[in-house]
C-alpha atoms as a PDB file:
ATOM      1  CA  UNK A   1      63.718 100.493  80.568  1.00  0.00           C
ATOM      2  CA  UNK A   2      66.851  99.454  81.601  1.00  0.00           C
ATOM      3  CA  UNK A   3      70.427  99.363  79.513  1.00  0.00           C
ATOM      4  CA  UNK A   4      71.628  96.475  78.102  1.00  0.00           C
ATOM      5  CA  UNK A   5      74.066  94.662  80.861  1.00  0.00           C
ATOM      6  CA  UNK A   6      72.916  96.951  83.186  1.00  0.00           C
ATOM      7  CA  UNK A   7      72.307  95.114  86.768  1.00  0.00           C
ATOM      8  CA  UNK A   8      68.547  94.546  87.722  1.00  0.00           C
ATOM      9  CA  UNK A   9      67.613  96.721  90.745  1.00  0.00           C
ATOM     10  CA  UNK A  10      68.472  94.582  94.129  1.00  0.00           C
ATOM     11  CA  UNK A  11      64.453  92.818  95.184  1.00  0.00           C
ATOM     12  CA  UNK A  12      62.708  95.581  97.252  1.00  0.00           C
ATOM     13  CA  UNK A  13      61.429  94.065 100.740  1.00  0.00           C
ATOM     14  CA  UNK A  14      58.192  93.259  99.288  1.00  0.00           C
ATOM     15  CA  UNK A  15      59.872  91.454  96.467  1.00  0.00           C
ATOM     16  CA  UNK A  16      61.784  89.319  99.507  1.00  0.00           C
ATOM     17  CA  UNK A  17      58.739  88.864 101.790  1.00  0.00           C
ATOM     18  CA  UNK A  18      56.412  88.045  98.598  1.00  0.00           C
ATOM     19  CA  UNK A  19      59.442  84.636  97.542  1.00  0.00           C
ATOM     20  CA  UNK A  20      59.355  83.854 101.365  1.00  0.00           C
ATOM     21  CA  UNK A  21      55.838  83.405 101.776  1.00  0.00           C
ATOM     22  CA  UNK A  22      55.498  81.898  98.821  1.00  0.00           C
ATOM     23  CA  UNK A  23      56.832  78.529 100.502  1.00  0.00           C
ATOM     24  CA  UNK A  24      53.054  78.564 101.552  1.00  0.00           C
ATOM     25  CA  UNK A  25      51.702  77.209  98.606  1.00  0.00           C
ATOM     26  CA  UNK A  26      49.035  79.529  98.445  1.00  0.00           C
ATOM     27  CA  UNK A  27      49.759  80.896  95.105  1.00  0.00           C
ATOM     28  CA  UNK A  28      49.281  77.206  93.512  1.00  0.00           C
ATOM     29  CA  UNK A  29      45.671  77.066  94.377  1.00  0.00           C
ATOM     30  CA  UNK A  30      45.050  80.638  93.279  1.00  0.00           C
ATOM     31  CA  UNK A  31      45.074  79.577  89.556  1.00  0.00           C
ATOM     32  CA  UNK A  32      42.129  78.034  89.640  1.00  0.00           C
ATOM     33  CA  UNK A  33      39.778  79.109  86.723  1.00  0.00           C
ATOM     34  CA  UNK A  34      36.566  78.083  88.645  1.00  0.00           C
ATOM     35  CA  UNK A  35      35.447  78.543  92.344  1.00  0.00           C
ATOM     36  CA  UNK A  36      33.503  74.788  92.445  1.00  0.00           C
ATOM     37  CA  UNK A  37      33.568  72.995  95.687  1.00  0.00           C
ATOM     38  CA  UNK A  38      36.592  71.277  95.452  1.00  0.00           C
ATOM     39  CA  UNK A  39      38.820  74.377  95.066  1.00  0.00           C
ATOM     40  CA  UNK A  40      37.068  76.197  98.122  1.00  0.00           C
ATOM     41  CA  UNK A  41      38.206  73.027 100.303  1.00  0.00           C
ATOM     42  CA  UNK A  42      41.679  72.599  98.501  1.00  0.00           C
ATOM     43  CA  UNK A  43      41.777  76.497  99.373  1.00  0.00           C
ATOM     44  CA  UNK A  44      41.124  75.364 103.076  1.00  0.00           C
ATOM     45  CA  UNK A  45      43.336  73.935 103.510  1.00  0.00           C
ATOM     46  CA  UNK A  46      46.416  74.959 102.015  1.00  0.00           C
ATOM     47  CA  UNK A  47      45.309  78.369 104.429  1.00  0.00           C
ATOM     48  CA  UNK A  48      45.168  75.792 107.534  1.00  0.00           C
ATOM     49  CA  UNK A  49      48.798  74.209 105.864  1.00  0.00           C
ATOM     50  CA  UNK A  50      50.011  78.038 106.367  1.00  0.00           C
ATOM     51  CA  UNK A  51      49.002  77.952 109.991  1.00  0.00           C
ATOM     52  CA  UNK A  52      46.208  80.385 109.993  1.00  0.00           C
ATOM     53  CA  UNK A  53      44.329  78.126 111.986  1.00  0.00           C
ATOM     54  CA  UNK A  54      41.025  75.900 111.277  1.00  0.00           C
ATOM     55  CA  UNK A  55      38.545  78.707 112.116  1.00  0.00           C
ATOM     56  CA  UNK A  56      40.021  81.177 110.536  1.00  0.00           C
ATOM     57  CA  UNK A  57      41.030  79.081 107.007  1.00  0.00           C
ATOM     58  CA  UNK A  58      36.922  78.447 106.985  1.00  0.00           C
ATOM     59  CA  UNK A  59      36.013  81.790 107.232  1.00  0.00           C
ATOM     60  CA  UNK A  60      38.076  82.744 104.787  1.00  0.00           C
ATOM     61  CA  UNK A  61      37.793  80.120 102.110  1.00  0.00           C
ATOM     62  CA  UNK A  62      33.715  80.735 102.686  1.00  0.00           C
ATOM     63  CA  UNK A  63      34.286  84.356 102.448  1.00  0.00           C
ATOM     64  CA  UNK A  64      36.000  84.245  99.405  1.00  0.00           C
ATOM     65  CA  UNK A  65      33.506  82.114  98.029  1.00  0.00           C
ATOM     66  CA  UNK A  66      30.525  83.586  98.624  1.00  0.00           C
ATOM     67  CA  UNK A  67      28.496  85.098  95.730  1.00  0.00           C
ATOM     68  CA  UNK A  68      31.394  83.639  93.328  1.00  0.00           C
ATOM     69  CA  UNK A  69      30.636  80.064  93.888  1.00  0.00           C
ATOM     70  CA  UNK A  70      30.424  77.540  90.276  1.00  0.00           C
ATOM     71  CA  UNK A  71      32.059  81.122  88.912  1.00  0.00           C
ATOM     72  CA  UNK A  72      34.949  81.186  86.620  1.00  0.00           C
ATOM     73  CA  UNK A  73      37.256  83.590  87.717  1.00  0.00           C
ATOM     74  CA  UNK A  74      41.008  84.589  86.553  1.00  0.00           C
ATOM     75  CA  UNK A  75      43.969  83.582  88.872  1.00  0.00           C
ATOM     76  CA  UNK A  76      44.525  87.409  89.416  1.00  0.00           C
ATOM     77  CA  UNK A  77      40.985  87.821  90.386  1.00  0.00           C
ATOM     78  CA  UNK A  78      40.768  85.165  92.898  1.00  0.00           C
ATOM     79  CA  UNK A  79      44.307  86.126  94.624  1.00  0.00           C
ATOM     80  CA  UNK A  80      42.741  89.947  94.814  1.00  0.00           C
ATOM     81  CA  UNK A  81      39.618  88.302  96.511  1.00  0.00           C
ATOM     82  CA  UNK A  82      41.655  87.014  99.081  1.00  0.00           C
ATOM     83  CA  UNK A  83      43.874  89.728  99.681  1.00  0.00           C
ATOM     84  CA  UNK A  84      41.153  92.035 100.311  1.00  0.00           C
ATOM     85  CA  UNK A  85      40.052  89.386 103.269  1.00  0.00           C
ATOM     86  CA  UNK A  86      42.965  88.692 104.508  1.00  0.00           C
ATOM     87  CA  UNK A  87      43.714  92.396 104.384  1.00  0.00           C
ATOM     88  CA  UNK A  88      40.287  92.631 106.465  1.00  0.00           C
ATOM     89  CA  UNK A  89      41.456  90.250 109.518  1.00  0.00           C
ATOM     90  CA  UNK A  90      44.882  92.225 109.822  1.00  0.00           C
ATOM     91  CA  UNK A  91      43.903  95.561 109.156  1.00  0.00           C
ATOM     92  CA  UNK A  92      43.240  95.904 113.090  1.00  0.00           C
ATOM     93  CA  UNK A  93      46.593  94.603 114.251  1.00  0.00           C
ATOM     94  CA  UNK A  94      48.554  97.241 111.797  1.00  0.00           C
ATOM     95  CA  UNK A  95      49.423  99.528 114.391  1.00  0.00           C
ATOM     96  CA  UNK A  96      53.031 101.246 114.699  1.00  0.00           C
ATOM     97  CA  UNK A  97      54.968 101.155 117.428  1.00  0.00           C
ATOM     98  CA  UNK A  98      54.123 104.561 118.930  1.00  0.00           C
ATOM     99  CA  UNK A  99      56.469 106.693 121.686  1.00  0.00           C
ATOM    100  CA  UNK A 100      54.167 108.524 124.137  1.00  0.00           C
ATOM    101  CA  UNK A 101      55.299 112.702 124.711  1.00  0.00           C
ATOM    102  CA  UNK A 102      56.099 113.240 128.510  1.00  0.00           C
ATOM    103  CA  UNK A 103      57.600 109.249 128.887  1.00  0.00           C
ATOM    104  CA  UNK A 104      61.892 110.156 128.835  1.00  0.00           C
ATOM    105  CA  UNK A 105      63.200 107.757 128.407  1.00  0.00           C
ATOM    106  CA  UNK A 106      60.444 105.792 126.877  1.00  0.00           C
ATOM    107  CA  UNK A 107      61.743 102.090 127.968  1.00  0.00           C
ATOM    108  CA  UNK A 108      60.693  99.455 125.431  1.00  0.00           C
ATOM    109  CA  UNK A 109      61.411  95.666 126.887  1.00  0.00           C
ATOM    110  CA  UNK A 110      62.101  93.447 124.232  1.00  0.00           C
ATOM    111  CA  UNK A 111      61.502  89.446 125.080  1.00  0.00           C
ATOM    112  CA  UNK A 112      61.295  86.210 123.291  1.00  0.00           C
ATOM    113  CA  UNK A 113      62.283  82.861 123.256  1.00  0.00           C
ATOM    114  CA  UNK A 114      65.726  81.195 122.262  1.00  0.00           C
ATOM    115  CA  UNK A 115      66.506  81.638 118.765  1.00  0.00           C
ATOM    116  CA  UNK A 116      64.042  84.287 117.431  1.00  0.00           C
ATOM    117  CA  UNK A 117      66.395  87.454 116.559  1.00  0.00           C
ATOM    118  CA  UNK A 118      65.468  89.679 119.466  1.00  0.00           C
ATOM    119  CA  UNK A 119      69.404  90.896 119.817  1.00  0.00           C
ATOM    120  CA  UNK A 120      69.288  91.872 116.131  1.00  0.00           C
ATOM    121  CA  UNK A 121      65.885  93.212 116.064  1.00  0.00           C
ATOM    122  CA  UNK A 122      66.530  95.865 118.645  1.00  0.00           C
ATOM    123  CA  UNK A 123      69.501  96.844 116.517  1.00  0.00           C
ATOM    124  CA  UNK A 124      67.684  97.152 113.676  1.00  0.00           C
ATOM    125  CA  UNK A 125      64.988  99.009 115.861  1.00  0.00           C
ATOM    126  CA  UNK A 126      67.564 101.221 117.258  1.00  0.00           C
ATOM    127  CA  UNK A 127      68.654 102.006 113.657  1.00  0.00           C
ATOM    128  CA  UNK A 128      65.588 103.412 112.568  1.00  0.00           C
ATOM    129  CA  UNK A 129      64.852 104.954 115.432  1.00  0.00           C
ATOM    130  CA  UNK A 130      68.142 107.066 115.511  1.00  0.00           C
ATOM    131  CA  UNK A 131      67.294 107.901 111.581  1.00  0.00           C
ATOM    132  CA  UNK A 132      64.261 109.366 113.061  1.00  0.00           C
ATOM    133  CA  UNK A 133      66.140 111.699 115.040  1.00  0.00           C
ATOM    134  CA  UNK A 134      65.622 109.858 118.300  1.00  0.00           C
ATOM    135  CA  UNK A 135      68.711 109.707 121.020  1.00  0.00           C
ATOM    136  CA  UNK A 136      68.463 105.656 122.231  1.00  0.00           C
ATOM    137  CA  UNK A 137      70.350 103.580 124.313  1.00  0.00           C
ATOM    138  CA  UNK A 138      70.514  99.810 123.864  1.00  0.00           C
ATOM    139  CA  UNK A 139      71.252  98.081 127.397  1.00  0.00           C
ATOM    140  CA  UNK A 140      72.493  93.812 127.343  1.00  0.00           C
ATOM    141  CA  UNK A 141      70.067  92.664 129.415  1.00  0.00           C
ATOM    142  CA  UNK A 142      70.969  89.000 128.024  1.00  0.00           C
ATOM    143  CA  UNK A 143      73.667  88.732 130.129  1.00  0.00           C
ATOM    144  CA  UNK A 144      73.746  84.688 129.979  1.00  0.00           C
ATOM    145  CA  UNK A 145      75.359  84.524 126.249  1.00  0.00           C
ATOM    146  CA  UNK A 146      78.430  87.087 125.888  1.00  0.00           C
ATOM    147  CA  UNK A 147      77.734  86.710 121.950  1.00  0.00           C
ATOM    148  CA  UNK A 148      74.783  88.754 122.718  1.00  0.00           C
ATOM    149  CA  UNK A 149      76.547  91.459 124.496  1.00  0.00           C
ATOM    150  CA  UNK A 150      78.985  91.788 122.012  1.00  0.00           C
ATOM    151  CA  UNK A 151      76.580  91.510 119.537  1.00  0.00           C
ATOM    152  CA  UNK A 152      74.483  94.349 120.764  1.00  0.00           C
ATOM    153  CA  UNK A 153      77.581  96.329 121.144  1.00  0.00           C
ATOM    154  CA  UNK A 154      78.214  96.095 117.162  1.00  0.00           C
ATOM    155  CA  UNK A 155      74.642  97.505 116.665  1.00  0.00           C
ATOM    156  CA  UNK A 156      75.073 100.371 118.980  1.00  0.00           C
ATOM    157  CA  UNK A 157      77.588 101.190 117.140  1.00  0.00           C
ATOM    158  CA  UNK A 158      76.246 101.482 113.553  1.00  0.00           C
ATOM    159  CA  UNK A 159      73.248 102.891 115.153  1.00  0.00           C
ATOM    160  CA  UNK A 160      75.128 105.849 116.979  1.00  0.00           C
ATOM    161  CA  UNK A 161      73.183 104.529 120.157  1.00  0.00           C
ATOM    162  CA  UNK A 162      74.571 104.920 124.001  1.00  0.00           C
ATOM    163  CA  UNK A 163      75.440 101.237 124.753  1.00  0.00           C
ATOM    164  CA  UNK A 164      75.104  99.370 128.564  1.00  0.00           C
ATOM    165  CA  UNK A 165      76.278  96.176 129.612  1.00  0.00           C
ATOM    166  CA  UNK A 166      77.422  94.470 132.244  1.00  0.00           C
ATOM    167  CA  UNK A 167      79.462  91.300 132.716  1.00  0.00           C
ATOM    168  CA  UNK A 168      78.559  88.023 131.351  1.00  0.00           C
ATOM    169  CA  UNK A 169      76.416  86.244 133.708  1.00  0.00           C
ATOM    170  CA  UNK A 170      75.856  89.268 135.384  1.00  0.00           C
ATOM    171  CA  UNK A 171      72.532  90.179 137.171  1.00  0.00           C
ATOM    172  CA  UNK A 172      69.842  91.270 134.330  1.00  0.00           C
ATOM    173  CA  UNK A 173      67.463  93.448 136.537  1.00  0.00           C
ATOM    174  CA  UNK A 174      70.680  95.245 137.711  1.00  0.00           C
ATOM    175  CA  UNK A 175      71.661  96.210 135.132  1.00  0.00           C
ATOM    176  CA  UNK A 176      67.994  97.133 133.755  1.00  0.00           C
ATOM    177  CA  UNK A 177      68.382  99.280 136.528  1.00  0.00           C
ATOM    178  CA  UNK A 178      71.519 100.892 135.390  1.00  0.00           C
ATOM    179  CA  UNK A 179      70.747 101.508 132.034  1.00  0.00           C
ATOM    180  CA  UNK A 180      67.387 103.332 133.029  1.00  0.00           C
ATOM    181  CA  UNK A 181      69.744 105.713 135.255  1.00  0.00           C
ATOM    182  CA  UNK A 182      72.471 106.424 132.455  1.00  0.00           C
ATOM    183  CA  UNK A 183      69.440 106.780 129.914  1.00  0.00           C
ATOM    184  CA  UNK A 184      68.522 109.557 131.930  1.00  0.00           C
ATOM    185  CA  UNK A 185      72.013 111.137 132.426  1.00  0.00           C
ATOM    186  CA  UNK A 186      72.359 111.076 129.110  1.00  0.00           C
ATOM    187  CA  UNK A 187      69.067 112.694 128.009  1.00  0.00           C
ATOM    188  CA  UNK A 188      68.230 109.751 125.870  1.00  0.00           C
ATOM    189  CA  UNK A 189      64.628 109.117 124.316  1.00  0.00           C
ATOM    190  CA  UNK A 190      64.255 105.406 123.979  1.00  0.00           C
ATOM    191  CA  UNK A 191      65.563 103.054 125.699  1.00  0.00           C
ATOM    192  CA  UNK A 192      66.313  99.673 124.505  1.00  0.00           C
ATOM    193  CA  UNK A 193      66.852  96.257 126.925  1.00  0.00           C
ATOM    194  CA  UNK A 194      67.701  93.124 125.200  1.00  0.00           C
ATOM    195  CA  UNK A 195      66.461  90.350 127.699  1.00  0.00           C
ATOM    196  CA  UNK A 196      67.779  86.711 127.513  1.00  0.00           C
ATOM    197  CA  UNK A 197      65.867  84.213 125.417  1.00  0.00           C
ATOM    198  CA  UNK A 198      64.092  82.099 127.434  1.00  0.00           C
ATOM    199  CA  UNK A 199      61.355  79.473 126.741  1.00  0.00           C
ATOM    200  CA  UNK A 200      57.692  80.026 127.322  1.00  0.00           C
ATOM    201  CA  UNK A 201      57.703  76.753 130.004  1.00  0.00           C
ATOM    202  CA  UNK A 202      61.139  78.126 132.138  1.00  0.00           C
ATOM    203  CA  UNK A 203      59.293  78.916 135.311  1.00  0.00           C
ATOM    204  CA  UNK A 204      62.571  80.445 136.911  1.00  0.00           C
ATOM    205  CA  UNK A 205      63.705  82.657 133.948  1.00  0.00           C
ATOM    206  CA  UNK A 206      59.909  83.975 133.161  1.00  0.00           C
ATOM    207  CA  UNK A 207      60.462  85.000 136.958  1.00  0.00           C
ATOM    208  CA  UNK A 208      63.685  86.509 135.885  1.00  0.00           C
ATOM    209  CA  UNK A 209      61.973  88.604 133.267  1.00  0.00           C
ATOM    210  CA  UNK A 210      59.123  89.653 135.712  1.00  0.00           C
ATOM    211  CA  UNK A 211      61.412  90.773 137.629  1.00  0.00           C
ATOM    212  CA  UNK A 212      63.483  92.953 135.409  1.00  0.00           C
ATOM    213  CA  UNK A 213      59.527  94.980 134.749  1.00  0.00           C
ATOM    214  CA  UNK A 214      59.503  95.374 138.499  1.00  0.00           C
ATOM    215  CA  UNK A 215      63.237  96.856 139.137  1.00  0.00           C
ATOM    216  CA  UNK A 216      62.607  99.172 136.098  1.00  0.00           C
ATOM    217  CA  UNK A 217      59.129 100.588 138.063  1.00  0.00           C
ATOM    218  CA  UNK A 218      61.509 101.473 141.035  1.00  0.00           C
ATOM    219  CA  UNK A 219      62.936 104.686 139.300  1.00  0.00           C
ATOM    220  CA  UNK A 220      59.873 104.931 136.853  1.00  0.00           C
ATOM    221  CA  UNK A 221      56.401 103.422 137.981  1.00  0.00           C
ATOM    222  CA  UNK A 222      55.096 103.851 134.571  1.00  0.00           C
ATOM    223  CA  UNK A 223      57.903 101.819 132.963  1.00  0.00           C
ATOM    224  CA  UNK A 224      58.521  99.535 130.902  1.00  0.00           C
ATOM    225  CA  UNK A 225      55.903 102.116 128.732  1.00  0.00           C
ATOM    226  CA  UNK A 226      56.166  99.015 125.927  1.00  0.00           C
ATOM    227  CA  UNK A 227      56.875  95.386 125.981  1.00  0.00           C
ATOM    228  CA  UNK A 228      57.674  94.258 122.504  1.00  0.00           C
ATOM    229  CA  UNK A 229      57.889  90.168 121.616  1.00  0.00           C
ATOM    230  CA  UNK A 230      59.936  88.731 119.142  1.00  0.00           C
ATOM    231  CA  UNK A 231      58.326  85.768 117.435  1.00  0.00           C
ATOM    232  CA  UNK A 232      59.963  83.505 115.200  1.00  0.00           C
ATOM    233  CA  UNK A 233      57.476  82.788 111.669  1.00  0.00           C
ATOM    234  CA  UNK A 234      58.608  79.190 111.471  1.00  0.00           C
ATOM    235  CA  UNK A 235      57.599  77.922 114.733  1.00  0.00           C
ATOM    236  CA  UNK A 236      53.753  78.575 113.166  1.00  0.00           C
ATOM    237  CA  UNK A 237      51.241  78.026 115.514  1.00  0.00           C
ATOM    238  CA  UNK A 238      53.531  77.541 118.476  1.00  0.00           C
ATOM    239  CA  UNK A 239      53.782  81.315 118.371  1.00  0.00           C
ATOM    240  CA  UNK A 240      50.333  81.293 120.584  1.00  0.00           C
ATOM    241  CA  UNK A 241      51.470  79.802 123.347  1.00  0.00           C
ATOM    242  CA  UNK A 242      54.662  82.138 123.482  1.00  0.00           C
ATOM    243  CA  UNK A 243      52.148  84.839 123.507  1.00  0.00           C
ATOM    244  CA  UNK A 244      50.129  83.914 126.074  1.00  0.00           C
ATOM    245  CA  UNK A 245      52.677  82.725 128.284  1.00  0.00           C
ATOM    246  CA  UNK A 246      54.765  85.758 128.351  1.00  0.00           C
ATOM    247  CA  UNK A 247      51.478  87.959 128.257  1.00  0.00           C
ATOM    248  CA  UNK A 248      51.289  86.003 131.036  1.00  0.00           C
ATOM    249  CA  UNK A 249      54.113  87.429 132.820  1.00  0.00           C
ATOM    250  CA  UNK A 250      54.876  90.967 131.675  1.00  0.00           C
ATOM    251  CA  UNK A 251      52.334  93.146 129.868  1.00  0.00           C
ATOM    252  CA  UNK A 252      53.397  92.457 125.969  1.00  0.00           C
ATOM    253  CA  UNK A 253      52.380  95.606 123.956  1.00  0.00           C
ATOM    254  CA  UNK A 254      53.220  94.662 120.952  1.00  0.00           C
ATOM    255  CA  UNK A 255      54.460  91.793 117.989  1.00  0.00           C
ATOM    256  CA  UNK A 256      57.375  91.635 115.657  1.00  0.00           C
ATOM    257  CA  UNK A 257      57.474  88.865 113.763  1.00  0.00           C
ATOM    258  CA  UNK A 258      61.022  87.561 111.962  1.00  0.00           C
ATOM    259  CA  UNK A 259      62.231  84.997 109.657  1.00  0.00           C
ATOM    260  CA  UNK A 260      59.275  85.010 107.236  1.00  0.00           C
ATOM    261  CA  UNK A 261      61.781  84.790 104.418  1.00  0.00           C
ATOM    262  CA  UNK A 262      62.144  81.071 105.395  1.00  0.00           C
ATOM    263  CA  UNK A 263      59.165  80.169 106.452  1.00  0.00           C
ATOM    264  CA  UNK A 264      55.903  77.971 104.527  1.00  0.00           C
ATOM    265  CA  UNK A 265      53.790  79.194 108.044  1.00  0.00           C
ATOM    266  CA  UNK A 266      52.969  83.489 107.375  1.00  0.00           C
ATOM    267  CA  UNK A 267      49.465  82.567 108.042  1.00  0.00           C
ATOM    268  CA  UNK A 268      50.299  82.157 111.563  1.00  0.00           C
ATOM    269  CA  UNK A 269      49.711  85.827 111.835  1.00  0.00           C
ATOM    270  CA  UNK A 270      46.493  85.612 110.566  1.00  0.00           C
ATOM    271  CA  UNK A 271      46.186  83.468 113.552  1.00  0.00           C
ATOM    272  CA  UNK A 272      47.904  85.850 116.228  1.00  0.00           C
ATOM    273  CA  UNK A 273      45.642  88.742 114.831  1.00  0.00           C
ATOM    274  CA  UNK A 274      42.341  86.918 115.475  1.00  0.00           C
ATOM    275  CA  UNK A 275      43.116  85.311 118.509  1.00  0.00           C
ATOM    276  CA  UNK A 276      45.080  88.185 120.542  1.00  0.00           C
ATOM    277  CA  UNK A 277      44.330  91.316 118.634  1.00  0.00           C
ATOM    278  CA  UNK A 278      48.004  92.753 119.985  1.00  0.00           C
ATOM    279  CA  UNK A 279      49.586  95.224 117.181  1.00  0.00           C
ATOM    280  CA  UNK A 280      51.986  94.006 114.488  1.00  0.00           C
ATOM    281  CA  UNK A 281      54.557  96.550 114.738  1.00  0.00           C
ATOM    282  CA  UNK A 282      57.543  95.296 112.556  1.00  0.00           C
ATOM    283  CA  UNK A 283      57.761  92.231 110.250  1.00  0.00           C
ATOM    284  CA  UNK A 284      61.616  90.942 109.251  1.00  0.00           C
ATOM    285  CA  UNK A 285      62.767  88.992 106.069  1.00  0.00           C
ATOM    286  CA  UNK A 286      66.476  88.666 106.757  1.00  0.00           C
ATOM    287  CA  UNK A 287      69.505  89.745 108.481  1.00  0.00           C
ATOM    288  CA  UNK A 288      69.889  93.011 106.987  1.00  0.00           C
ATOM    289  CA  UNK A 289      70.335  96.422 108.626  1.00  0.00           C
ATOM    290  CA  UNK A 290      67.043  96.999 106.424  1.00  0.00           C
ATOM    291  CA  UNK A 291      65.364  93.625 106.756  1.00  0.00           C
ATOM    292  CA  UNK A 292      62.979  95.169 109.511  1.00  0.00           C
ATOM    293  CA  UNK A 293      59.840  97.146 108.306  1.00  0.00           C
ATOM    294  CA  UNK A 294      56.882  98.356 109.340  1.00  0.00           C
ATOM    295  CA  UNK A 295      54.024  95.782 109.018  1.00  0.00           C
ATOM    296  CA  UNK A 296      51.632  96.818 106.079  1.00  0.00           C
ATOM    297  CA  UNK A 297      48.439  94.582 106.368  1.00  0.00           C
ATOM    298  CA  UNK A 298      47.695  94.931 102.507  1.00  0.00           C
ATOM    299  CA  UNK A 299      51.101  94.145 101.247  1.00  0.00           C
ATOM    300  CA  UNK A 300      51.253  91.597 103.615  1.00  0.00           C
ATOM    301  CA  UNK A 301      48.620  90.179 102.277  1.00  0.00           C
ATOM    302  CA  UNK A 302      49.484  90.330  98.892  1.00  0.00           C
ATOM    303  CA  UNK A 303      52.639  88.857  99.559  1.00  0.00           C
ATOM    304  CA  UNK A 304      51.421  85.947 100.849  1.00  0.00           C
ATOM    305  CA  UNK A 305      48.707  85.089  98.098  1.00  0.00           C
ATOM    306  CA  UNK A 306      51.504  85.883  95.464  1.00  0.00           C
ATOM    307  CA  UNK A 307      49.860  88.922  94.304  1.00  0.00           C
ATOM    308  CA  UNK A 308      52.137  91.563  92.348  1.00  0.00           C
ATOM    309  CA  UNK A 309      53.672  94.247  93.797  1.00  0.00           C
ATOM    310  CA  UNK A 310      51.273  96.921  95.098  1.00  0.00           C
ATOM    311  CA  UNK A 311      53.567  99.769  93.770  1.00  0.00           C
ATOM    312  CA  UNK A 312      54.665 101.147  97.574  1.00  0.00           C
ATOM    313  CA  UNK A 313      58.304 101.883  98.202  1.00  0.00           C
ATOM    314  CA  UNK A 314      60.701  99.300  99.421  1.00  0.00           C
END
């Protein structure tokens, strides 16, 4: 109960991801009162509209359909139906990001292409992983944009994290390099390298970023222990081709996957899930310092279906 002219509690992150994804659509066609044949294939493909792909938007509207078909069924009903599948497909890729005992620093490379958040992501990473009790260090391996640089320098700040950099235009693997030497000198746990966006079809700068992996093996052969890429929700199904091109290149560990507060294309991890299997480590909804969370297949799910909140903390 809350007091008259009392403010309503601020939308928790599922509250945010849940309006976001609801630019899908999906929760129009899951008020259908009967499972007949044209709601199946209007259920199609509003999932193939949200960039889940063909194959997987058949299995799924079949799925759901099976044993219910000519039912009637309640709106609430049919988005739990769903959810449960959906939940099924991404259950696999909800894996957190994990920092192996004995690896010190642990180097995380973080890599993407233009535009996707990766400079704000690893502050938000470094955030919670300093609230964990973890010492970090955030190197500005995007030495092309001095934004980013400065940028980076802001969220080292807030974060309490040790902060490298070098000067604009300066040479990325270098100072890769660097970092992993001061990370050490200053008995840090993680490390942290921002890397310069660069797109998928840039021979010369994928070359740049294999070669920032290599310098790194120099003082640790095991390192970079994770490669983490930043994919942007509203370039849908575009998102496989980043993956496999920059798989391509460095060994990518892991997914985070921003921006699906703006986007009408969420299914397109659906997609990622099936086709690569990589983990899902973080999902974002916005620019805030708490905009990043862990990725939650279920609530995901639910989310994206426009089912209500399943009751878990923000």
């Amino acid at each position: 109960m809350r007091t008259f002219g009392e403010a309503p509690p601020p939308p928790t992150f599922f509250d945010r991801l849940k309006s976001g994804l609801a630019k899908t659509g999906l929760g129009e066609i899951l008020i259908k009162k009967k499972l007949d044949a044209a709601t199946i294939a209007e259920l199609e493909e509003a999932l193939i509209r949200a960039d889940m792909g063909a194959v997987q938007a058949s299995k799924l509207a079949q799925a759901v359909g099976k044993g219910r078909y000519d039912a009637e069924i309640s709106g609430a009903e049919l988005k739990s139906v769903l959810a449960n599948e959906i939940t099924t497909l991404l259950a696999p890729v909800q894996r957190p990001l994990t920092v192996e005992d004995g690896r010190k620093p642990f180097v995380i490379l973080v890599a993407g292409v233009n535009g996707t958040g990766k400079t704000t992501t690893i502050g938000k990473l470094a955030k919670r992983l300093r609230e964990e009790g973890a010492k970090v260090t955030l190197a500005a391996g995007d030495t092309f944009r001095a934004a980013a640089i400065e940028q980076l320098k802001i969220w080292a700040g807030r974060a309490g994290a040790e902060f490298v950099a070098t000067k604009p235009g300066g040479d990325a693997a270098g100072l890769a390099f660097e970092a992993l030497e001061k990370a050490r000198d200053h008995g840090s746990d993680i490390l942290l390298i921002d890397t310069a966006g660069r797109l998928q079809n840039k021979a010369g700068l994928m070359a740049e970023l294999q070669k920032i992996a290599r310098v790194i093996k120099k003082l640790d052969p095991s390192a970079p222990h994770a490669v983490l890429l930043v994919l942007d929700a509203t370039t849908g199904q575009n998102a496989l081709s980043q993956v496999e091109a920059f798989s391509a290149v460095v060994p990518v560990t892991g997914l985070v996957m921003t921006k699906l507060d703006g986007t009408a294309k969420g299914g397109i991890l659906v997609a990622l899930a099936a086709r690569f299997g990589l983990p899902v480590h973080y999902i974002g909804v916005g620019e805030g310092e708490d905009d990043l969370q862990p990725f939650v297949a279920g609530d995901f799910a639910k989310a994206l279906v426009g089912a209500d909140n399943p009751g878990r903390a923000a």
